[in-house]
PDB file of N, CA and C in Angstrom:
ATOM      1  N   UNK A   1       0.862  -1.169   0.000  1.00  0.00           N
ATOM      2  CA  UNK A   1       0.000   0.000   0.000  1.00  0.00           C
ATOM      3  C   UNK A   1       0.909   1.233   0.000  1.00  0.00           C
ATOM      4  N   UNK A   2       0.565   2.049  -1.058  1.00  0.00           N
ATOM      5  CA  UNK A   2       1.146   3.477  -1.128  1.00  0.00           C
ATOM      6  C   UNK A   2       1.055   4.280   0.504  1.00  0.00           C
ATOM      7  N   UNK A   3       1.895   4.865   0.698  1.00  0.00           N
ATOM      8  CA  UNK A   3       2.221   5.565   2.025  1.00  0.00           C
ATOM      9  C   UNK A   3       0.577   6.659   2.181  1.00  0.00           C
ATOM     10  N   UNK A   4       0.898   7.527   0.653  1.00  0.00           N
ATOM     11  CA  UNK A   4      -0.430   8.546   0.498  1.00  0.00           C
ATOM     12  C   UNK A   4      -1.909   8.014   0.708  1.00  0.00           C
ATOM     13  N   UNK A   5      -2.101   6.481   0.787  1.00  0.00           N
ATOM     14  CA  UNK A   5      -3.292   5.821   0.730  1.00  0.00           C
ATOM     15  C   UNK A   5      -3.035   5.559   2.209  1.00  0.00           C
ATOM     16  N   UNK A   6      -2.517   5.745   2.779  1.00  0.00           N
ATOM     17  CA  UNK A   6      -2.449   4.997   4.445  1.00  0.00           C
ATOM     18  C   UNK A   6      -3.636   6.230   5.336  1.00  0.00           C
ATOM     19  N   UNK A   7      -3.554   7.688   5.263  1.00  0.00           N
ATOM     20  CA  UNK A   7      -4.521   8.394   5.931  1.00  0.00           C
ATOM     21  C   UNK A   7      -6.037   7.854   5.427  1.00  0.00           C
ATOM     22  N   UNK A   8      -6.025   7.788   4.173  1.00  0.00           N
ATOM     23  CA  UNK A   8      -7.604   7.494   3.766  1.00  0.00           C
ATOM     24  C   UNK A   8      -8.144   5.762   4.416  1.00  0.00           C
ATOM     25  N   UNK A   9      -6.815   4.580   4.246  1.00  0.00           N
ATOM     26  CA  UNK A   9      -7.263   3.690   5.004  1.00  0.00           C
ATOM     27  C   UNK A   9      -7.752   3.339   6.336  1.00  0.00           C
ATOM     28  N   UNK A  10      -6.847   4.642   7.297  1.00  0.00           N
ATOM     29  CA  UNK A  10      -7.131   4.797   9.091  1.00  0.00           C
ATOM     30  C   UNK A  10      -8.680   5.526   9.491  1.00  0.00           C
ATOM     31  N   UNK A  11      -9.197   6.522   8.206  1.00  0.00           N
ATOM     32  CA  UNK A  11      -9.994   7.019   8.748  1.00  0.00           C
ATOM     33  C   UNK A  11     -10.967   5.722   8.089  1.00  0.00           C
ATOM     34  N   UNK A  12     -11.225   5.115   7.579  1.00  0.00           N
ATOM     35  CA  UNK A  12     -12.579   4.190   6.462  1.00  0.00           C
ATOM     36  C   UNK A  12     -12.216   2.496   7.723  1.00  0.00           C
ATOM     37  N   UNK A  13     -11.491   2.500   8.362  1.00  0.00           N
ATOM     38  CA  UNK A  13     -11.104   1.547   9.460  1.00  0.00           C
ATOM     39  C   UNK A  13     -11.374   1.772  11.071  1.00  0.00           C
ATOM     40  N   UNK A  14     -11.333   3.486  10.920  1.00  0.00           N
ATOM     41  CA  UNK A  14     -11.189   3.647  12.226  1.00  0.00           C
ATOM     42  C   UNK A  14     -13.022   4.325  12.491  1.00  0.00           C
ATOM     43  N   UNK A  15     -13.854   4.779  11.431  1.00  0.00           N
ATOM     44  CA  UNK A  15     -15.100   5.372  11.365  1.00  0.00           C
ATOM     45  C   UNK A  15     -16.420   4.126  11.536  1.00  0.00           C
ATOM     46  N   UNK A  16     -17.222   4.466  12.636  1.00  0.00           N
ATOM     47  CA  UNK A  16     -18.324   3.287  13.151  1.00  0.00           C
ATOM     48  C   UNK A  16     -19.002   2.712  11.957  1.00  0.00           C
ATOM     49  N   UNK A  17     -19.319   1.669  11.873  1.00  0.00           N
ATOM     50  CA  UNK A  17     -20.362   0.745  10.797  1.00  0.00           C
ATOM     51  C   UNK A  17     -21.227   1.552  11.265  1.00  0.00           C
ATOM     52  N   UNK A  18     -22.254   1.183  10.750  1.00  0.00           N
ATOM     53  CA  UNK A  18     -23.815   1.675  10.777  1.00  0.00           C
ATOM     54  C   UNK A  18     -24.795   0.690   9.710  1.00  0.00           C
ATOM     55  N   UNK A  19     -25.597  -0.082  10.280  1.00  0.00           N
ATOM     56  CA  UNK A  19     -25.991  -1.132   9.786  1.00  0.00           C
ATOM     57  C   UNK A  19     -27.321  -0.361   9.411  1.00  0.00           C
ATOM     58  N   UNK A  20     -27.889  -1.112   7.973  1.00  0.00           N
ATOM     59  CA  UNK A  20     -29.009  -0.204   7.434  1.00  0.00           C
ATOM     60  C   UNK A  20     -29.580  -1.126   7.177  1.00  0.00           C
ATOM     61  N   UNK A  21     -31.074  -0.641   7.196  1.00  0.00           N
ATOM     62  CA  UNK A  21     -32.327  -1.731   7.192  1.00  0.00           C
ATOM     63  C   UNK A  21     -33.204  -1.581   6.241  1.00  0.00           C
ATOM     64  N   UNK A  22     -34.131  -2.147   5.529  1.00  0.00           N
ATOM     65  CA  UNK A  22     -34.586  -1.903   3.897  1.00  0.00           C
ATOM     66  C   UNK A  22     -35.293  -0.688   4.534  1.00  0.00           C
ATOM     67  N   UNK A  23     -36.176  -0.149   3.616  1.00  0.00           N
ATOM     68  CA  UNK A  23     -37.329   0.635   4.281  1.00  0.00           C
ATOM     69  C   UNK A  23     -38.590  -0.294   4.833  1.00  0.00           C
ATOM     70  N   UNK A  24     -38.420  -1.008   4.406  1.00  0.00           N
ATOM     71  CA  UNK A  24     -39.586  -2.279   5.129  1.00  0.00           C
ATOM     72  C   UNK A  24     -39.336  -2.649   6.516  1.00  0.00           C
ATOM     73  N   UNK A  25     -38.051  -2.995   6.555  1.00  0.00           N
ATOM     74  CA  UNK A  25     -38.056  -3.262   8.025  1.00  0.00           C
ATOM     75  C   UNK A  25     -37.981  -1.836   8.811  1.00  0.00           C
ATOM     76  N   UNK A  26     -37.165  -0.646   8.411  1.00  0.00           N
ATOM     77  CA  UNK A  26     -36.881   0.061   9.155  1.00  0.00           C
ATOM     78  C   UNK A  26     -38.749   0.912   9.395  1.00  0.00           C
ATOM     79  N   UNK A  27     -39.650   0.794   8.918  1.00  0.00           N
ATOM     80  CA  UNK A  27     -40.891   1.386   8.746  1.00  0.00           C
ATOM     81  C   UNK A  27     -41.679   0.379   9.938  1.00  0.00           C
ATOM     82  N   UNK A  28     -40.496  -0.944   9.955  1.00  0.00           N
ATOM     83  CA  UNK A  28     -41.836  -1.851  10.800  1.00  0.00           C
ATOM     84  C   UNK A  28     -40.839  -1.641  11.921  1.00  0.00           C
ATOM     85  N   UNK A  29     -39.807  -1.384  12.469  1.00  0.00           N
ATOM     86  CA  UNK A  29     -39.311  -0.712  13.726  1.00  0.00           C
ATOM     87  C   UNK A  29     -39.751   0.577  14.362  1.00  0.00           C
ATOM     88  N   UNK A  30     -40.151   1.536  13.332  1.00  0.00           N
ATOM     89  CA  UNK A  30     -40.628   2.837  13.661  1.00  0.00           C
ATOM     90  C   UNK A  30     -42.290   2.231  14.300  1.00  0.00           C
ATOM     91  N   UNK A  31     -42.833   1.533  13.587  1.00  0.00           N
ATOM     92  CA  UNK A  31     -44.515   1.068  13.709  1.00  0.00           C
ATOM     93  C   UNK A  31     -44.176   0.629  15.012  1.00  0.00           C
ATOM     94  N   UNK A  32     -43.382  -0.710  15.724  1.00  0.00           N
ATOM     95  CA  UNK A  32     -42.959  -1.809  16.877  1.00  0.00           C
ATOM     96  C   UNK A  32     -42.748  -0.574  17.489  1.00  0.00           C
ATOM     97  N   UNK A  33     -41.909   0.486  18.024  1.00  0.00           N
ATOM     98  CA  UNK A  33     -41.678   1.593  18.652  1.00  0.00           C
ATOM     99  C   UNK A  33     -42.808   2.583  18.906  1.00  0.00           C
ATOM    100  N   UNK A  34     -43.307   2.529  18.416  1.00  0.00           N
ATOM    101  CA  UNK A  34     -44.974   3.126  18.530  1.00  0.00           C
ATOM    102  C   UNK A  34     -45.848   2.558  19.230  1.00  0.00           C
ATOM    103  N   UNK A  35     -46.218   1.464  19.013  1.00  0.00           N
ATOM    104  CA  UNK A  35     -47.049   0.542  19.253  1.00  0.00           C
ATOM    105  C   UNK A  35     -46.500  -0.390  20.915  1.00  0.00           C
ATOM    106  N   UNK A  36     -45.484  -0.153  20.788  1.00  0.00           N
ATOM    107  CA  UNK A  36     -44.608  -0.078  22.299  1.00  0.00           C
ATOM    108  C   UNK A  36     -44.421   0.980  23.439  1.00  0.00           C
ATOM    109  N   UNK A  37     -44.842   1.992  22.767  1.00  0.00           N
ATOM    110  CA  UNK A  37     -44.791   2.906  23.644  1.00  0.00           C
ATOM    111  C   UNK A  37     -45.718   2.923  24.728  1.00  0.00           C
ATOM    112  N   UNK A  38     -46.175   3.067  26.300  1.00  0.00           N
ATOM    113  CA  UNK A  38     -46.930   3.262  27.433  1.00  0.00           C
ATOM    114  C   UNK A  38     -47.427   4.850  27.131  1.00  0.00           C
ATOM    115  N   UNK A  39     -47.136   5.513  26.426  1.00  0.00           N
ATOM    116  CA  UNK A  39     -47.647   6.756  26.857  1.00  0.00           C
ATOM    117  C   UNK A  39     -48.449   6.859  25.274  1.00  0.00           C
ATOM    118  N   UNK A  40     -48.079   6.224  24.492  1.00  0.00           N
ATOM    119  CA  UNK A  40     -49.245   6.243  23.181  1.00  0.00           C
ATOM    120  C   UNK A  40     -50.437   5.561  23.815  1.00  0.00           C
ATOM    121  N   UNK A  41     -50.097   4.643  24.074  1.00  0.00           N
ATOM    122  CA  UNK A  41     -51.368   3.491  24.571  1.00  0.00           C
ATOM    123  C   UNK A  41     -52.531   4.708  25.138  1.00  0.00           C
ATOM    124  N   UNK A  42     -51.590   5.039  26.481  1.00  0.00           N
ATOM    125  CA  UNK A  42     -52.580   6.280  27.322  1.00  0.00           C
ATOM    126  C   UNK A  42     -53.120   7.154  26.820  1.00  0.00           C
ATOM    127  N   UNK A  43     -52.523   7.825  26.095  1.00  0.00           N
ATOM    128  CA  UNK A  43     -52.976   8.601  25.084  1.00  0.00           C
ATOM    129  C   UNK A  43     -54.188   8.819  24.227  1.00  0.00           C
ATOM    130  N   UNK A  44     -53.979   7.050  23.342  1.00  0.00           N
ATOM    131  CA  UNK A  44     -55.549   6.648  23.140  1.00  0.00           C
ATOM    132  C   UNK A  44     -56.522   6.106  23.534  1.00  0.00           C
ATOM    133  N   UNK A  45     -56.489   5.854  25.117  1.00  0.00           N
ATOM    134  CA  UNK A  45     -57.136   5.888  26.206  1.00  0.00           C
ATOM    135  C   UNK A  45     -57.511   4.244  25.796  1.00  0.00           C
ATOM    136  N   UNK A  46     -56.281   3.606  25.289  1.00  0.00           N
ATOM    137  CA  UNK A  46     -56.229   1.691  24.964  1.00  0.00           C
ATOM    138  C   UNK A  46     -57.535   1.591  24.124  1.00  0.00           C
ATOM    139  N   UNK A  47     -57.664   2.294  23.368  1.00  0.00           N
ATOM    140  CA  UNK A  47     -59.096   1.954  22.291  1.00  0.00           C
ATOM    141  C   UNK A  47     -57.980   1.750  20.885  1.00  0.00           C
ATOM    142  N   UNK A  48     -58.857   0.664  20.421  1.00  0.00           N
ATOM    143  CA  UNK A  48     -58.331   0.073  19.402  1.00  0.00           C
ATOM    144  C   UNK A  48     -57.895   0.717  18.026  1.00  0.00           C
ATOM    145  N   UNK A  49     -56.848   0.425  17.372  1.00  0.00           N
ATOM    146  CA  UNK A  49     -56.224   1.256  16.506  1.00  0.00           C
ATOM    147  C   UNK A  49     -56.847   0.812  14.982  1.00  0.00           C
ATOM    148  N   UNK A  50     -57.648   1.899  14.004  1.00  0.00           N
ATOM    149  CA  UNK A  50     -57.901   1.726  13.072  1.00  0.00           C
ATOM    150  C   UNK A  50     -56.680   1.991  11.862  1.00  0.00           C
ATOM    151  N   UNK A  51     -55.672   2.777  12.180  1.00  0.00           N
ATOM    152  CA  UNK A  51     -54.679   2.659  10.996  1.00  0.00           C
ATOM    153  C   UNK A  51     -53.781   3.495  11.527  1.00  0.00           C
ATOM    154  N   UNK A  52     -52.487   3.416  11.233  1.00  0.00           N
ATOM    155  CA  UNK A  52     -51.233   4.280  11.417  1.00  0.00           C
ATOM    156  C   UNK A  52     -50.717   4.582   9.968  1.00  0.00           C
ATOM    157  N   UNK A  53     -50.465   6.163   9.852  1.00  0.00           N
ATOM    158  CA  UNK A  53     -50.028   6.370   8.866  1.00  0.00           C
ATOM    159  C   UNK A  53     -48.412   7.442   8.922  1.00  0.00           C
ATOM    160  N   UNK A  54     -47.592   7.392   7.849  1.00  0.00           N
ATOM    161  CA  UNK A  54     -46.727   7.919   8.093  1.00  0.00           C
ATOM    162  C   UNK A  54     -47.118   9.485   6.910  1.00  0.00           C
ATOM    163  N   UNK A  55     -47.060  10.201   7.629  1.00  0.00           N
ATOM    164  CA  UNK A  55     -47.778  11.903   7.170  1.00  0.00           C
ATOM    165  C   UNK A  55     -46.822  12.978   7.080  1.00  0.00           C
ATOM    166  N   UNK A  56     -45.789  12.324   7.259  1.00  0.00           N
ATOM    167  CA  UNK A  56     -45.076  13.187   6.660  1.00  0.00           C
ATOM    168  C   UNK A  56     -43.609  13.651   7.524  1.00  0.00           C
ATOM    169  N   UNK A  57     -42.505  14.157   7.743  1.00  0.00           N
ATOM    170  CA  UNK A  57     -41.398  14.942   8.457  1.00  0.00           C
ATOM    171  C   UNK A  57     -41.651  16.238   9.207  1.00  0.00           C
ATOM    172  N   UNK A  58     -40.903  16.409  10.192  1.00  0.00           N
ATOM    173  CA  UNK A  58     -41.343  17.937  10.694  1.00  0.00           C
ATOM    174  C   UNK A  58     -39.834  18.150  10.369  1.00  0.00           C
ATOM    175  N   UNK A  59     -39.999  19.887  10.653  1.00  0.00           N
ATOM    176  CA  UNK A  59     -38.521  20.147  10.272  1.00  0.00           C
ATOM    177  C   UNK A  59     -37.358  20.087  10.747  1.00  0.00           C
ATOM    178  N   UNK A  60     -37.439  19.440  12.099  1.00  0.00           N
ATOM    179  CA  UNK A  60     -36.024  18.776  12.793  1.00  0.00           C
ATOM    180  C   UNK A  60     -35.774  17.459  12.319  1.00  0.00           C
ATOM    181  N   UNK A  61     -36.219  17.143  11.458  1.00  0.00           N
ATOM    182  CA  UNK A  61     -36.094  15.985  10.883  1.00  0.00           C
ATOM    183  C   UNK A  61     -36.801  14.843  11.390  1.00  0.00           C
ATOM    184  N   UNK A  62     -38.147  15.192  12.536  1.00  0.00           N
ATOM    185  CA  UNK A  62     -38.542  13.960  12.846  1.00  0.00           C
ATOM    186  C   UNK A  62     -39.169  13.420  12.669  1.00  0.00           C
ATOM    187  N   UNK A  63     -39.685  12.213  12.040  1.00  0.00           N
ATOM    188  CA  UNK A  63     -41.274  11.823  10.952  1.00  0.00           C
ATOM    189  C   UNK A  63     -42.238  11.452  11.855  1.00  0.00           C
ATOM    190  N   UNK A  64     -43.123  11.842  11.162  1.00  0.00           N
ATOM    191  CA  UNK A  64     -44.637  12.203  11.963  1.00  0.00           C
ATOM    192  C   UNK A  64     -45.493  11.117  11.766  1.00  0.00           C
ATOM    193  N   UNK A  65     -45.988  10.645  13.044  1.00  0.00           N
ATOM    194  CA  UNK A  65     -47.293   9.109  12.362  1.00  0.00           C
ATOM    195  C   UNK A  65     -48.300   9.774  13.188  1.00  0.00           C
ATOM    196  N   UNK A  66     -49.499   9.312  12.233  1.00  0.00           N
ATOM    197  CA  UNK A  66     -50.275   9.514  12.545  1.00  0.00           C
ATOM    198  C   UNK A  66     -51.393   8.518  13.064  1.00  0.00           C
ATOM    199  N   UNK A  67     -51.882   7.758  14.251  1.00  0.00           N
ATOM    200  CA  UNK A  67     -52.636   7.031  14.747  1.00  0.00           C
ATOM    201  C   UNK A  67     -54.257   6.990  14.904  1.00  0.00           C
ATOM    202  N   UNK A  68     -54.617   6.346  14.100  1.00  0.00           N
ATOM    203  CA  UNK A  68     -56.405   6.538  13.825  1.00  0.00           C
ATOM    204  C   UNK A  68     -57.139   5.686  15.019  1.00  0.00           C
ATOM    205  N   UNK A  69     -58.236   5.936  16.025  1.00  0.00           N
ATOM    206  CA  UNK A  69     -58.808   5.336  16.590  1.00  0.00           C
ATOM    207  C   UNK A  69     -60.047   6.042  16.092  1.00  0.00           C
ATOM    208  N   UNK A  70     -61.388   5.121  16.454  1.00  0.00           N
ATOM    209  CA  UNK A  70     -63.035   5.822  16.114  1.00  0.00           C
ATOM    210  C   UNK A  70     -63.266   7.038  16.562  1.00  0.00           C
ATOM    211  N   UNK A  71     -62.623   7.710  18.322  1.00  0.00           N
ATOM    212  CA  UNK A  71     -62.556   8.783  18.324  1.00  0.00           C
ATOM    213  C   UNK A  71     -61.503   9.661  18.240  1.00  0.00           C
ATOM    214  N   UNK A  72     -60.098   9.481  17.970  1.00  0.00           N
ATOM    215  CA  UNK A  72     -58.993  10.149  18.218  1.00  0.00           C
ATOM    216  C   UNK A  72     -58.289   9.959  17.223  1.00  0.00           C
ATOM    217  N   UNK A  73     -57.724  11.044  16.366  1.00  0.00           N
ATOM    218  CA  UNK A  73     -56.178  10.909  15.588  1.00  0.00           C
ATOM    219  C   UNK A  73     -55.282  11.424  16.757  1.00  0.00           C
ATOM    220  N   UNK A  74     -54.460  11.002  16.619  1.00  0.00           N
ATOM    221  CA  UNK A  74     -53.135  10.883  17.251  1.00  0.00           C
ATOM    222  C   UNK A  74     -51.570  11.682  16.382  1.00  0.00           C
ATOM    223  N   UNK A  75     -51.307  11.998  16.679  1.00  0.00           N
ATOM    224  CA  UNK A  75     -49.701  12.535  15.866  1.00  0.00           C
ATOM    225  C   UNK A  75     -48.809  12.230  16.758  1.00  0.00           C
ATOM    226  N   UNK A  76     -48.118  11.409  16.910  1.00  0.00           N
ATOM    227  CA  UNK A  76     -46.496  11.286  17.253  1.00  0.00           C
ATOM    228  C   UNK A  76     -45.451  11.496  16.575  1.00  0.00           C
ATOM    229  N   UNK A  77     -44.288  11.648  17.211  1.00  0.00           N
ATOM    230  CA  UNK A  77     -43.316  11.676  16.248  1.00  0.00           C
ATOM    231  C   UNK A  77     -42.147  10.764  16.782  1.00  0.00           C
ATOM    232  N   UNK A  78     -41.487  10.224  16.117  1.00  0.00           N
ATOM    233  CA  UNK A  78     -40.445   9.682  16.222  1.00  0.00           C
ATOM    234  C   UNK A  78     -38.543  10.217  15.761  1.00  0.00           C
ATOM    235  N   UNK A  79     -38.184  10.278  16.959  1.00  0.00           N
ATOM    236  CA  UNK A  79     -37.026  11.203  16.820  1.00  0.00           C
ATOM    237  C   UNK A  79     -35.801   9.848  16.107  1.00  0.00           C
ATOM    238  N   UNK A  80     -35.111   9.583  15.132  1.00  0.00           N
ATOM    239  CA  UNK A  80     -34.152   8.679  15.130  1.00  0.00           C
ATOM    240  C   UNK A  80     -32.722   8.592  16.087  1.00  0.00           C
ATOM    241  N   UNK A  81     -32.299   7.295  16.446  1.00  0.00           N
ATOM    242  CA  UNK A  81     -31.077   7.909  18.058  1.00  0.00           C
ATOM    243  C   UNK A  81     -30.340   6.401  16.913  1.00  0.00           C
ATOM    244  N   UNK A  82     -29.001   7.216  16.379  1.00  0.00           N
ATOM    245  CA  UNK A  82     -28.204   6.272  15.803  1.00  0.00           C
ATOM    246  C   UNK A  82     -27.573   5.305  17.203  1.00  0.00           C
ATOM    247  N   UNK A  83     -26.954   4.092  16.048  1.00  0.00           N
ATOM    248  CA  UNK A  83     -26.550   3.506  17.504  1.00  0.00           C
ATOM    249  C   UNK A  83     -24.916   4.186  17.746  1.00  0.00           C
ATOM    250  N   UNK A  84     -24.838   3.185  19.070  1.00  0.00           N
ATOM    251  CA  UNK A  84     -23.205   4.003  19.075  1.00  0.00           C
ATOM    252  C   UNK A  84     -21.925   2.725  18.874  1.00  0.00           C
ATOM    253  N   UNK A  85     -21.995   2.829  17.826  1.00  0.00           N
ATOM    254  CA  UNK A  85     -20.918   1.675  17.295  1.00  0.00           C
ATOM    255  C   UNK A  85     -21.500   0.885  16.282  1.00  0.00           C
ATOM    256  N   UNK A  86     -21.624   0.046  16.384  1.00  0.00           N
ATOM    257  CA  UNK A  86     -22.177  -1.078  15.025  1.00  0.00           C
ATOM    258  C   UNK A  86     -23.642  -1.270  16.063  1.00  0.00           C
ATOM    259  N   UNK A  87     -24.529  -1.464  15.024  1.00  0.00           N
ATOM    260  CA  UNK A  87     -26.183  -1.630  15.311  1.00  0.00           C
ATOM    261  C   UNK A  87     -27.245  -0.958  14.576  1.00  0.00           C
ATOM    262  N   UNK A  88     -27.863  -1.426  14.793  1.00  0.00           N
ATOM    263  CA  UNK A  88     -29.043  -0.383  14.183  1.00  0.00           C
ATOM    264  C   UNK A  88     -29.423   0.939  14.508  1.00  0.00           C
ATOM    265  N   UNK A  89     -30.047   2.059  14.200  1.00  0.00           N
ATOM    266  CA  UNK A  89     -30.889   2.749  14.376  1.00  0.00           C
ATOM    267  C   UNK A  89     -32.332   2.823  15.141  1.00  0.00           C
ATOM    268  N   UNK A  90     -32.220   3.274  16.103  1.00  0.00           N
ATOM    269  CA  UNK A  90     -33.862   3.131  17.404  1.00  0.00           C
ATOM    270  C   UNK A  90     -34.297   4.420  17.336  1.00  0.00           C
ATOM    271  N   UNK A  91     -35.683   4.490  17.770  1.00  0.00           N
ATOM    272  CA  UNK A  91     -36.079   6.257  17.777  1.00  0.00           C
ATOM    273  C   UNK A  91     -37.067   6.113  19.075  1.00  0.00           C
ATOM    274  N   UNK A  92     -37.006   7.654  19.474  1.00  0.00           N
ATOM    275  CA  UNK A  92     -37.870   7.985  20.480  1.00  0.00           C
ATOM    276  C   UNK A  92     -38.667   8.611  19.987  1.00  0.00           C
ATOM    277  N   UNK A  93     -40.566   8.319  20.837  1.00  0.00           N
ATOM    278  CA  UNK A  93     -41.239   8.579  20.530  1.00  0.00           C
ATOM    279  C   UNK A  93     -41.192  10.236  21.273  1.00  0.00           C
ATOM    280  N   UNK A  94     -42.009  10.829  20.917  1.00  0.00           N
ATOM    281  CA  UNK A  94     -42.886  12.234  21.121  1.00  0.00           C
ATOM    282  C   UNK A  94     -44.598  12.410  20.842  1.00  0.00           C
ATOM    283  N   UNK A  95     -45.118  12.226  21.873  1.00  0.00           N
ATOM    284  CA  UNK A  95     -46.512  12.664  21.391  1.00  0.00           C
ATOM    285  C   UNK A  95     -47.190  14.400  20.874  1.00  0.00           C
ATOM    286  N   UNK A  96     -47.343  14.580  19.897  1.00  0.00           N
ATOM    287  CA  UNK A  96     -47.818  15.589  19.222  1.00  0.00           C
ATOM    288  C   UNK A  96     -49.035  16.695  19.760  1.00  0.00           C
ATOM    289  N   UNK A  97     -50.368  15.435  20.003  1.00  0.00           N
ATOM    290  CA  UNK A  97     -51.249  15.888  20.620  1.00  0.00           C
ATOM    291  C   UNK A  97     -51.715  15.435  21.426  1.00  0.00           C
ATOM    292  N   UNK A  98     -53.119  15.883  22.027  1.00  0.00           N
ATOM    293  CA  UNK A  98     -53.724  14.995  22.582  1.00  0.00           C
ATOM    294  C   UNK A  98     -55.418  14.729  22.228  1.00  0.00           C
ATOM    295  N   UNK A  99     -55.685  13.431  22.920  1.00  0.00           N
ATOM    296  CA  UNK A  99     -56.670  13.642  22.641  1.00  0.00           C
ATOM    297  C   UNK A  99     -57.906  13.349  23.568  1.00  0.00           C
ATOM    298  N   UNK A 100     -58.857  14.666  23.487  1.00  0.00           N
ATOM    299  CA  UNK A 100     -59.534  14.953  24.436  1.00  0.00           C
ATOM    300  C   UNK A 100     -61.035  14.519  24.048  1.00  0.00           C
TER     301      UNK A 100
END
């Protein structure tokens, strides 16, 4: 190995993996993280969920779902928390609104 190629090899050796997930799975981790949460549940006062939809980003970058029950939409958001070293990607929830 050329001497001049030795900085570009330390940093591409020494910089964390980061393992990536299709959008299928990573959409059904964001859904499992939702649907896990204790304070969504409360939220929709444990009445049964007619559909979750993903509606869109806010502008800190955090994507917005939206949770359908007969009386309540719901907006959460999910913040992404990389891992720290090799792993996946996890996110924290945020509830948006409420519903009264």
């Amino acid at each position: 190995m050329k001497l001049a190629y030795l900085p570009i090899a330390l940093i591409i050796l020494t910089s964390p993996a980061h393992a990536a997930l299709s959008g299928f799975y990573d959409s059904g981790e964001q859904i499992g993280t939702i649907l896990a949460d204790a304070n969504v549940a409360d939220a929709l006062r444990q009445a049964p969920i007619g559909a979750i939809t993903n509606s869109g980003t806010r502008s800190d970058g955090a994507m917005e779902w939206e949770i359908r029950t007969q009386e309540c939409d719901l907006i959460v958001y999910l913040k992404s928390v990389p891992p720290q070293g090799v792993g996946k990607t996890t996110y924290e929830v945020e509830i948006g609104n409420s519903c009264e």
